[in-house]
PDB file of N, CA and C in Angstrom:
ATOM      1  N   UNK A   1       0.860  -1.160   0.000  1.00  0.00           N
ATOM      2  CA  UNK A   1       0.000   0.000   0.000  1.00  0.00           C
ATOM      3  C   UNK A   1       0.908   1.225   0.000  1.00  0.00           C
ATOM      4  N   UNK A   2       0.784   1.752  -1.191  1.00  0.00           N
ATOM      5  CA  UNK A   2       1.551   3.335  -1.529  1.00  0.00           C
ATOM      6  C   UNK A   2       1.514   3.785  -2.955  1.00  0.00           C
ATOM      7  N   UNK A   3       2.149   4.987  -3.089  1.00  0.00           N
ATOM      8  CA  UNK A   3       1.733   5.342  -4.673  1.00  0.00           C
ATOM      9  C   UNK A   3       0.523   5.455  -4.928  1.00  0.00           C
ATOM     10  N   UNK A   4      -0.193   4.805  -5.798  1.00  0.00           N
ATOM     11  CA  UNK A   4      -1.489   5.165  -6.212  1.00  0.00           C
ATOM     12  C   UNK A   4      -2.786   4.706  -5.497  1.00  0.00           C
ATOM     13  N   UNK A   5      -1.780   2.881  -4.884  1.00  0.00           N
ATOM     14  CA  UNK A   5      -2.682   2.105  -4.143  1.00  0.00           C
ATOM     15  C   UNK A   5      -3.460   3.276  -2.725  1.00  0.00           C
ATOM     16  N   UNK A   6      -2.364   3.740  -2.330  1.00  0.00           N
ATOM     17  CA  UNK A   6      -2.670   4.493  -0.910  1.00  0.00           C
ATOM     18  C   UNK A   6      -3.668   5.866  -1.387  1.00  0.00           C
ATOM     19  N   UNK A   7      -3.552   6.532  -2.859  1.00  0.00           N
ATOM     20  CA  UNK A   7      -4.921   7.068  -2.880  1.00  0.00           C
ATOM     21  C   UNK A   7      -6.051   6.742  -2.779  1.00  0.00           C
ATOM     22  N   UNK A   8      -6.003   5.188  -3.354  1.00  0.00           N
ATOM     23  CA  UNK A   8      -7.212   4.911  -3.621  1.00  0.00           C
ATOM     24  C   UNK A   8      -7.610   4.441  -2.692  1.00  0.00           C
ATOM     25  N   UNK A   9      -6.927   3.803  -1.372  1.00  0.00           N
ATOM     26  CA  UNK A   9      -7.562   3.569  -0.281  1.00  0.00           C
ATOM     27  C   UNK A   9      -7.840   4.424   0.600  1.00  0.00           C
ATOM     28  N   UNK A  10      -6.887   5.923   0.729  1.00  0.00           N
ATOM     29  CA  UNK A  10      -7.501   7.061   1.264  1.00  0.00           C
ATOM     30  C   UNK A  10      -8.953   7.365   0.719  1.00  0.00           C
ATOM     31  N   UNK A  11      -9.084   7.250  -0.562  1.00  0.00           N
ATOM     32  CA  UNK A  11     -10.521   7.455  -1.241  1.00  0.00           C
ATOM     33  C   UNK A  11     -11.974   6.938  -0.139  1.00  0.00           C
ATOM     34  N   UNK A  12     -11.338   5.395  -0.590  1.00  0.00           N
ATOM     35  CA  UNK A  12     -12.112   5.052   0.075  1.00  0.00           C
ATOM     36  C   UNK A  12     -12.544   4.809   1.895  1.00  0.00           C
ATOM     37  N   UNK A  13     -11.986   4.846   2.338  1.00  0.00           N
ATOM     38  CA  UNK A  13     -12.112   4.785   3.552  1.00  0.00           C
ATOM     39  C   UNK A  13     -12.068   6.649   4.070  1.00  0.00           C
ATOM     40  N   UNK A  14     -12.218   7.376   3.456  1.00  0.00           N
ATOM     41  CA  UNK A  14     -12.358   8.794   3.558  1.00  0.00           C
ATOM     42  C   UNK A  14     -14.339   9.173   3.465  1.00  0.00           C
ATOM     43  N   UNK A  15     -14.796   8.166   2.339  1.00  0.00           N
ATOM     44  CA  UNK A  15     -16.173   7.948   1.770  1.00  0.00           C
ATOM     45  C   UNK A  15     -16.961   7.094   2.740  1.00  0.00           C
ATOM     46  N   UNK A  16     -15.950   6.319   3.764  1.00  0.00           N
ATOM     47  CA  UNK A  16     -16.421   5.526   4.699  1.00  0.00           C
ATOM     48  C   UNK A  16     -16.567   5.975   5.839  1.00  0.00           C
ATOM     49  N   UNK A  17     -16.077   7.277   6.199  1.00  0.00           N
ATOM     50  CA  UNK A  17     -15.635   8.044   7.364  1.00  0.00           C
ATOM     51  C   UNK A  17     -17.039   9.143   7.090  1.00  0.00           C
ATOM     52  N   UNK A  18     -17.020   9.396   5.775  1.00  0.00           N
ATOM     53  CA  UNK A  18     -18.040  10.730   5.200  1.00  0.00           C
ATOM     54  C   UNK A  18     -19.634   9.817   5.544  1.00  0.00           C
ATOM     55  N   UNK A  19     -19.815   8.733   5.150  1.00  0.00           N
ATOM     56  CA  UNK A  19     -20.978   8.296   5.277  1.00  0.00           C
ATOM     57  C   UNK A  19     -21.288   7.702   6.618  1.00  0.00           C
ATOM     58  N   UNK A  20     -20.715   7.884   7.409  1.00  0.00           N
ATOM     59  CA  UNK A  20     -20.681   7.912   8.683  1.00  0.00           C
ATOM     60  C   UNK A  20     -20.455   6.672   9.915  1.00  0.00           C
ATOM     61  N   UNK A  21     -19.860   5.707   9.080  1.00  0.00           N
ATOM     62  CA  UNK A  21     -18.908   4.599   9.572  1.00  0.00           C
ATOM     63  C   UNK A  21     -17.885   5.116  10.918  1.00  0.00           C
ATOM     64  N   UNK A  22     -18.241   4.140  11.720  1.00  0.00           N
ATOM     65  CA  UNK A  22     -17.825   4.771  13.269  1.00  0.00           C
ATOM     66  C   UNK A  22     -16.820   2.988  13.053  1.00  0.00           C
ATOM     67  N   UNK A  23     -16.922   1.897  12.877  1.00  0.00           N
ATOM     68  CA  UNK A  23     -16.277   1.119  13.214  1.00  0.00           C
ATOM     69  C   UNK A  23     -15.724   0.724  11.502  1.00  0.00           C
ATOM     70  N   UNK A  24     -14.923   0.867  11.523  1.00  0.00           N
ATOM     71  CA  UNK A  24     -13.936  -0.208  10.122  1.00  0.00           C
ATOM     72  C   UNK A  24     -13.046  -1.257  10.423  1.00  0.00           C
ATOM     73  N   UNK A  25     -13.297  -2.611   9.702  1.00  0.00           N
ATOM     74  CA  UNK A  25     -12.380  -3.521   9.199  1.00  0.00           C
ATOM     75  C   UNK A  25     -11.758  -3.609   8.003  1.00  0.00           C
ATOM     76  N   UNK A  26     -10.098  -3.380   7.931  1.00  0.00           N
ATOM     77  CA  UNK A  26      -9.720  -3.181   6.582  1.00  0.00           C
ATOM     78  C   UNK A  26      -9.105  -4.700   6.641  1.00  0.00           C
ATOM     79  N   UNK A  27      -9.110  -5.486   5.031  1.00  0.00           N
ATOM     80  CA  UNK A  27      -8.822  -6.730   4.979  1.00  0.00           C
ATOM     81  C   UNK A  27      -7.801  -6.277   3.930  1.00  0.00           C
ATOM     82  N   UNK A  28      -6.789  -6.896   5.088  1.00  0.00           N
ATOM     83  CA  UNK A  28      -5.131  -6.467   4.005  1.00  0.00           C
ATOM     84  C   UNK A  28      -4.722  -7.854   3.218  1.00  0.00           C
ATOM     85  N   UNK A  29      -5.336  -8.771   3.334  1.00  0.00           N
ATOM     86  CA  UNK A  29      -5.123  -9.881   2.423  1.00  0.00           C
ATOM     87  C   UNK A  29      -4.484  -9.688   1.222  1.00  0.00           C
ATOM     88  N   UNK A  30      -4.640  -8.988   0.087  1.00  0.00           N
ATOM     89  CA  UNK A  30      -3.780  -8.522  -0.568  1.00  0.00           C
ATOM     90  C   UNK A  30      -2.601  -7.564  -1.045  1.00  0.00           C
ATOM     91  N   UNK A  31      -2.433  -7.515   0.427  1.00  0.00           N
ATOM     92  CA  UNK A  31      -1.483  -6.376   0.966  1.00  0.00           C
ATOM     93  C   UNK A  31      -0.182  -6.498   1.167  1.00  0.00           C
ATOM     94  N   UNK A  32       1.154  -6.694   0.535  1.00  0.00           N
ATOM     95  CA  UNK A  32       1.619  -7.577   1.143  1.00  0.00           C
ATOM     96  C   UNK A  32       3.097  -6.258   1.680  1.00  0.00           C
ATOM     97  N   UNK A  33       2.947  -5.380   1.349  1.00  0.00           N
ATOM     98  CA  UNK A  33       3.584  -4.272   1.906  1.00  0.00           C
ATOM     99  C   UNK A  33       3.241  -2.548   2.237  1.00  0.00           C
ATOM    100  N   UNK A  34       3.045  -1.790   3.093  1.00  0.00           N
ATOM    101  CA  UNK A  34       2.770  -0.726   3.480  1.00  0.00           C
ATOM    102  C   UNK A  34       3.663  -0.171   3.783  1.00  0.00           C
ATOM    103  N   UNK A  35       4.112   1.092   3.069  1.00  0.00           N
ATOM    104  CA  UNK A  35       4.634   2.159   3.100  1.00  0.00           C
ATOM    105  C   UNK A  35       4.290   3.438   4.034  1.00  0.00           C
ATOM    106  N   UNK A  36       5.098   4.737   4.301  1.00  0.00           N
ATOM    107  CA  UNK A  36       4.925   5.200   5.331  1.00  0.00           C
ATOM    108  C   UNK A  36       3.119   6.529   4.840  1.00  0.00           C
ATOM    109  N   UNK A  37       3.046   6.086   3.959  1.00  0.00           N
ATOM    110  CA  UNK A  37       1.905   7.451   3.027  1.00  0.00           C
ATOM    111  C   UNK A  37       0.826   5.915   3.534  1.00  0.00           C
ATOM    112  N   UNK A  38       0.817   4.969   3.583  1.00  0.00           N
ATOM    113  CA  UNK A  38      -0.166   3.927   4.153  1.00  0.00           C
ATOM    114  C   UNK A  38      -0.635   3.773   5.030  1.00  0.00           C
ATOM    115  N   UNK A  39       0.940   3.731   6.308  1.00  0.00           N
ATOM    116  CA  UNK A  39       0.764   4.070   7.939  1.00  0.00           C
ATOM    117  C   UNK A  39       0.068   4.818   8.175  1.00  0.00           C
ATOM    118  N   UNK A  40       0.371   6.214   7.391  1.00  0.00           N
ATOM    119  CA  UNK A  40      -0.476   7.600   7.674  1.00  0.00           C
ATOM    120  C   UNK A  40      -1.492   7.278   7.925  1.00  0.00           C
ATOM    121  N   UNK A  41      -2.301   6.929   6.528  1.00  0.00           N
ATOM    122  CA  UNK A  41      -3.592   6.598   6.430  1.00  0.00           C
ATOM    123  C   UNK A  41      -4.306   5.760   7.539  1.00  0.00           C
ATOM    124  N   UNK A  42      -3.588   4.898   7.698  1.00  0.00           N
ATOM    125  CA  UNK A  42      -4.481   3.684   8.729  1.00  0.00           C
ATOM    126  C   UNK A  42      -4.662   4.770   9.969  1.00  0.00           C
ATOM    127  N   UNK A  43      -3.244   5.083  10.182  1.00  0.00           N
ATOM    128  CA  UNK A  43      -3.400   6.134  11.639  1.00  0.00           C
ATOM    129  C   UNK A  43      -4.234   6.951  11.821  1.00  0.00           C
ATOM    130  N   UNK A  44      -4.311   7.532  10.554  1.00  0.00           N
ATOM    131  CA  UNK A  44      -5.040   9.104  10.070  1.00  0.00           C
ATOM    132  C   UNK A  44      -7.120   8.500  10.243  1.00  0.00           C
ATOM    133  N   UNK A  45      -7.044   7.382   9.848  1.00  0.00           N
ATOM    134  CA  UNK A  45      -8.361   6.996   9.973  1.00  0.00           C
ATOM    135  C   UNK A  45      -8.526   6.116  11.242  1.00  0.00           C
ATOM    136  N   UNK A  46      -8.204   5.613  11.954  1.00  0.00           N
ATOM    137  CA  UNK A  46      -7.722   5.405  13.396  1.00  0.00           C
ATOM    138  C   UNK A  46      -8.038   6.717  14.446  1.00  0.00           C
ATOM    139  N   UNK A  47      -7.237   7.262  13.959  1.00  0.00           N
ATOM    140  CA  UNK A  47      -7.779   8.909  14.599  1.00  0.00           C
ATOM    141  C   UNK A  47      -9.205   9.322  14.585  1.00  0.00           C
ATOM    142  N   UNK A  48      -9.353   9.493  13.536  1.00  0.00           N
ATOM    143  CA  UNK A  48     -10.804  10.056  12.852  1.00  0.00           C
ATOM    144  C   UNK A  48     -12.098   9.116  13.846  1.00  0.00           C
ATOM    145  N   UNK A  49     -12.066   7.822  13.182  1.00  0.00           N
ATOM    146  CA  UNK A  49     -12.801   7.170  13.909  1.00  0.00           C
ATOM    147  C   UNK A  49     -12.592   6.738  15.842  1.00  0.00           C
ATOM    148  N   UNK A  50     -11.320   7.236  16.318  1.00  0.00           N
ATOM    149  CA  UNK A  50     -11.586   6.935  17.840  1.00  0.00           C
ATOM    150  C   UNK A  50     -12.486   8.293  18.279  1.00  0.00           C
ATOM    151  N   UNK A  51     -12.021   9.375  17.206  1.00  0.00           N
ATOM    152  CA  UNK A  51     -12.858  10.983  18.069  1.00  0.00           C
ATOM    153  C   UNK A  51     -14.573  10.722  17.529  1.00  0.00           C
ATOM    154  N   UNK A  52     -14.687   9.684  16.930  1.00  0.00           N
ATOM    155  CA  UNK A  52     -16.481   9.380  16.645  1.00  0.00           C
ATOM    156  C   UNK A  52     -17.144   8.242  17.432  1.00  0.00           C
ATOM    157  N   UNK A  53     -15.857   7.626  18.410  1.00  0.00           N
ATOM    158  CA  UNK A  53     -16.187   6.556  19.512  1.00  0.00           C
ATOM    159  C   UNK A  53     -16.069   5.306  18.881  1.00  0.00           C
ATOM    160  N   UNK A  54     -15.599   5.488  17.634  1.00  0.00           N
ATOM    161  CA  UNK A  54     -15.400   3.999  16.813  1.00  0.00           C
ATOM    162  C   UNK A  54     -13.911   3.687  16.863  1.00  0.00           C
ATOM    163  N   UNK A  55     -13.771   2.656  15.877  1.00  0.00           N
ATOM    164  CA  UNK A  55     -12.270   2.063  15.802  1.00  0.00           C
ATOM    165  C   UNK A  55     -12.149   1.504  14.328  1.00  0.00           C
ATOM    166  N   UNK A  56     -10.645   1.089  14.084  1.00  0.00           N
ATOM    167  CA  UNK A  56     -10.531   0.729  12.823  1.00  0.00           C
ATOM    168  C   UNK A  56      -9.232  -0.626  13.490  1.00  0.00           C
ATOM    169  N   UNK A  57      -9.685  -1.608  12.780  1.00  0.00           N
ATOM    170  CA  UNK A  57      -9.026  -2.986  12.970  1.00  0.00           C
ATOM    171  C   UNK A  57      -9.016  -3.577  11.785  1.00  0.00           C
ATOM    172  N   UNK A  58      -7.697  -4.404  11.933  1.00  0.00           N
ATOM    173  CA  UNK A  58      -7.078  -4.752  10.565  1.00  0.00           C
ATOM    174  C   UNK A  58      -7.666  -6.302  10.452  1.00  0.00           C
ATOM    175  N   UNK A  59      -7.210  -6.883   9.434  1.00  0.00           N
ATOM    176  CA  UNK A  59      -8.081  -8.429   9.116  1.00  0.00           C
ATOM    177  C   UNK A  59      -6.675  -8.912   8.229  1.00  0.00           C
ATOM    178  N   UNK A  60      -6.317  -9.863   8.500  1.00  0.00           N
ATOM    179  CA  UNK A  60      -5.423 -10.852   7.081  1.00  0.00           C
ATOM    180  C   UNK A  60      -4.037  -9.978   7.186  1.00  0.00           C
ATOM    181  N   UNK A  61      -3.580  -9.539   7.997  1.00  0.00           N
ATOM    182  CA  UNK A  61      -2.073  -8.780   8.121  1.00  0.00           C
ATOM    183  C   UNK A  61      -1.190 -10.023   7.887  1.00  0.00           C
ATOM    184  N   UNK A  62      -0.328  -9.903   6.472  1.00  0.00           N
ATOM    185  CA  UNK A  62       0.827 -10.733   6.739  1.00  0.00           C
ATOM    186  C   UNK A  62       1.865 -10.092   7.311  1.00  0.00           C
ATOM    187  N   UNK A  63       3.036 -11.617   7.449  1.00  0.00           N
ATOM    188  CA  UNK A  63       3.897 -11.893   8.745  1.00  0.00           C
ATOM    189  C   UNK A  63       4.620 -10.564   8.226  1.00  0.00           C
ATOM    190  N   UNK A  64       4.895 -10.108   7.359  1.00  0.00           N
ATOM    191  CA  UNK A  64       5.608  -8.456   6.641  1.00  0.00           C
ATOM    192  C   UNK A  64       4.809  -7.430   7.120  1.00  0.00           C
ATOM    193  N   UNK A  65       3.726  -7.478   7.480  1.00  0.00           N
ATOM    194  CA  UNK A  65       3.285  -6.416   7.754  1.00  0.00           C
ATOM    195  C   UNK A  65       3.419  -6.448   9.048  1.00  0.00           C
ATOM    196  N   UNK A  66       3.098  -7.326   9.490  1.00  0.00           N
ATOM    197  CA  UNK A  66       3.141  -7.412  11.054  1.00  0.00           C
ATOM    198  C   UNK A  66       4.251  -6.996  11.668  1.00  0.00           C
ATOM    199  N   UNK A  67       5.291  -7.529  11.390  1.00  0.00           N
ATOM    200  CA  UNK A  67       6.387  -7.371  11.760  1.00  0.00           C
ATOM    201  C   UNK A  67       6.966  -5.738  11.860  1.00  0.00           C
ATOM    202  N   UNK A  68       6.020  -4.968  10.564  1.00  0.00           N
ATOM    203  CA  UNK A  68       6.740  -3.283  10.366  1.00  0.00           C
ATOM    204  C   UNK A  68       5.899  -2.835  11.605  1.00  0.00           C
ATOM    205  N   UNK A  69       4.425  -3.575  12.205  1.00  0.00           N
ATOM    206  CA  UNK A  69       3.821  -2.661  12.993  1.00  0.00           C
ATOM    207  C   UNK A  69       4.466  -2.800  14.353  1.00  0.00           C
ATOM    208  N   UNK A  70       5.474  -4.413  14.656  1.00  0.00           N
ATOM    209  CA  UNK A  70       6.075  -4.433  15.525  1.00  0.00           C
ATOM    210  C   UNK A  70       6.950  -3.251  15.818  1.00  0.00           C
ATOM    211  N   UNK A  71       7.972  -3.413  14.598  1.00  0.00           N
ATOM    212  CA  UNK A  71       8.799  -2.197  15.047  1.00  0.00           C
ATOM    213  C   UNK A  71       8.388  -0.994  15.105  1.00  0.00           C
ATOM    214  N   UNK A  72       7.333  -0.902  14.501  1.00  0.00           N
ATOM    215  CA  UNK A  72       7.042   0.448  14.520  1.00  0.00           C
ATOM    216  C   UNK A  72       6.083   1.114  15.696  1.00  0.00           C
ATOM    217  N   UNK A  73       5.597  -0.380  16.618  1.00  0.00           N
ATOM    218  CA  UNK A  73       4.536  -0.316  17.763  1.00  0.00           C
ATOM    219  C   UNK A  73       3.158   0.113  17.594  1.00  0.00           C
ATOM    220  N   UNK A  74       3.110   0.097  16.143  1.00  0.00           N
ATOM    221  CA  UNK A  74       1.735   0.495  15.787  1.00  0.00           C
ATOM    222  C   UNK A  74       1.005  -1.215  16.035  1.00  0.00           C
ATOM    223  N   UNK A  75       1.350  -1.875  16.727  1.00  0.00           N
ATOM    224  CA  UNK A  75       0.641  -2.834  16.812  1.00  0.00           C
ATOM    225  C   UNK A  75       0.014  -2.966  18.160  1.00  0.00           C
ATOM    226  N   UNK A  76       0.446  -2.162  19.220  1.00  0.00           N
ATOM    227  CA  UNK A  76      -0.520  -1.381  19.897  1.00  0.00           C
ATOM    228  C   UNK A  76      -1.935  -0.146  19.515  1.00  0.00           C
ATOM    229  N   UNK A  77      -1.479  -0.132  18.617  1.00  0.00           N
ATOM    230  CA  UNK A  77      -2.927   1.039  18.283  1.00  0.00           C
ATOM    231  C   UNK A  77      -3.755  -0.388  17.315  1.00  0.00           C
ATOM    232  N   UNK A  78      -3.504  -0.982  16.449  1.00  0.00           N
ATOM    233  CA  UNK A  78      -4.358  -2.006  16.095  1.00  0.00           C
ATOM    234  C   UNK A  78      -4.422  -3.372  16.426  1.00  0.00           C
ATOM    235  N   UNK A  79      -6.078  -3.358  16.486  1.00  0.00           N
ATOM    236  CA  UNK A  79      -6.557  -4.518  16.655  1.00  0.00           C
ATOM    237  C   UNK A  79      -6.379  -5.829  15.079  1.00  0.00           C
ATOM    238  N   UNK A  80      -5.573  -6.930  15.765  1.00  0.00           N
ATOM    239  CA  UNK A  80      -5.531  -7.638  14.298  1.00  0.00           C
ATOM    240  C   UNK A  80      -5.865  -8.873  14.099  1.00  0.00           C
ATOM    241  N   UNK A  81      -6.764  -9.223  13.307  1.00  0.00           N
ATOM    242  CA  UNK A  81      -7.300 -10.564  13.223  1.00  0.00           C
ATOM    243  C   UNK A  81      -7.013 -11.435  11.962  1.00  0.00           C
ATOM    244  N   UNK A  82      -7.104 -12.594  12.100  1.00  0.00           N
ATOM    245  CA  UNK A  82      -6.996 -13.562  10.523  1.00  0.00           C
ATOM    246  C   UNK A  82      -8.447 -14.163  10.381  1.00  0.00           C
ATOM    247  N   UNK A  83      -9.186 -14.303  11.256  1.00  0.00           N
ATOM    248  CA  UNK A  83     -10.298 -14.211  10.973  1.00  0.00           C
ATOM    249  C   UNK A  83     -11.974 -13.386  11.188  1.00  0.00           C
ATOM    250  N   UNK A  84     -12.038 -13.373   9.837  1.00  0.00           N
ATOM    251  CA  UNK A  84     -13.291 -12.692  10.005  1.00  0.00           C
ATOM    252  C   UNK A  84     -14.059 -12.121  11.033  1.00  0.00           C
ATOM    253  N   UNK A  85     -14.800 -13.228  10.893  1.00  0.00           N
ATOM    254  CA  UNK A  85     -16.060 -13.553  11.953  1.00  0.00           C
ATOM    255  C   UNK A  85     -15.810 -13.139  13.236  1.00  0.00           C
ATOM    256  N   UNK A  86     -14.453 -13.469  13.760  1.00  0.00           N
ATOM    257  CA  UNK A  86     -14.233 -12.991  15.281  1.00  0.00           C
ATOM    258  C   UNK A  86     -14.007 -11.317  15.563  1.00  0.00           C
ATOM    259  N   UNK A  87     -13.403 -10.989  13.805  1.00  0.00           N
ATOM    260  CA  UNK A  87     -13.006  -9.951  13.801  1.00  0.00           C
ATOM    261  C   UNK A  87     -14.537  -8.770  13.739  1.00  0.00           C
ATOM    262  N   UNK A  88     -15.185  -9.209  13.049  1.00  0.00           N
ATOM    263  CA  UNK A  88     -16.879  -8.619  13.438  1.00  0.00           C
ATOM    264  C   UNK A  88     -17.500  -8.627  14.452  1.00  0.00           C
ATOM    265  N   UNK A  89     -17.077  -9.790  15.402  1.00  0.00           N
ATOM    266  CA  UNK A  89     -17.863 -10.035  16.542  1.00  0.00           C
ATOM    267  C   UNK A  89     -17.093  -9.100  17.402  1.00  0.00           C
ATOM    268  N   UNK A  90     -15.852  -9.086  17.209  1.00  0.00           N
ATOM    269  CA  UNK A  90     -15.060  -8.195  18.395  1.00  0.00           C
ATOM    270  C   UNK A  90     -15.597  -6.681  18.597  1.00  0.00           C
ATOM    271  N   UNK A  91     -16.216  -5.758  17.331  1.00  0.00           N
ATOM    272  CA  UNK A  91     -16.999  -4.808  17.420  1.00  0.00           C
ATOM    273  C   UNK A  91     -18.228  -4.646  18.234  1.00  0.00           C
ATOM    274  N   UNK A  92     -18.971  -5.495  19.135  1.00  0.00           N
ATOM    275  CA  UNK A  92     -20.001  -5.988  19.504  1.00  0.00           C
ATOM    276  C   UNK A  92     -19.753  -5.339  21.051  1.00  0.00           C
ATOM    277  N   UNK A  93     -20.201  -4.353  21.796  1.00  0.00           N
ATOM    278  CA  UNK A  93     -20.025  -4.358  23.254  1.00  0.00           C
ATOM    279  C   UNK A  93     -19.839  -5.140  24.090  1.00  0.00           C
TER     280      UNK A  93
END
């Protein structure tokens, strides 16, 4: 995620924020690297949605990604799942 990819996911998850989505799951399954214009983004919408009482949690992070949020400790600010279902249910009070 960067270059053009990271507009188009700012796009969208900007349209997801506008229509008034308080909780997001992004499924990085085909993700297999994130750049720092990516981080932004996740953070940047992370932000957005904790000041609306929501959250944004990741789904399908590979062991590459994981590993950059290690070092980077952004794996304290996200929630990360490989599956689905638990990952929907975890939104649930």
């Amino acid at each position: 995620m960067g270059g053009p990819d990271s507009k188009i996911f700012d796009e969208v998850l900007s349209d997801a924020l506008e229509s008034g989505a308080t909780n997001v799951l992004v499924d990085m399954a085909d993700i297999s690297w994130v750049n720092s214009t990516g981080l932004g983004i996740l953070i940047a919408g992370h932000r957005t949605l904790s000041l609306k009482g929501g959250v944004l949690k990741l789904l399908h992070v590979s062991k590459r990604i994981e590993s950059l949020l290690m070092v980077t400790k952004l794996n304290t600010l996200f929630e990360s799942y490989d599956d689905e279902s638990q990952a929907i249910a975890s939104f649930s009070p």
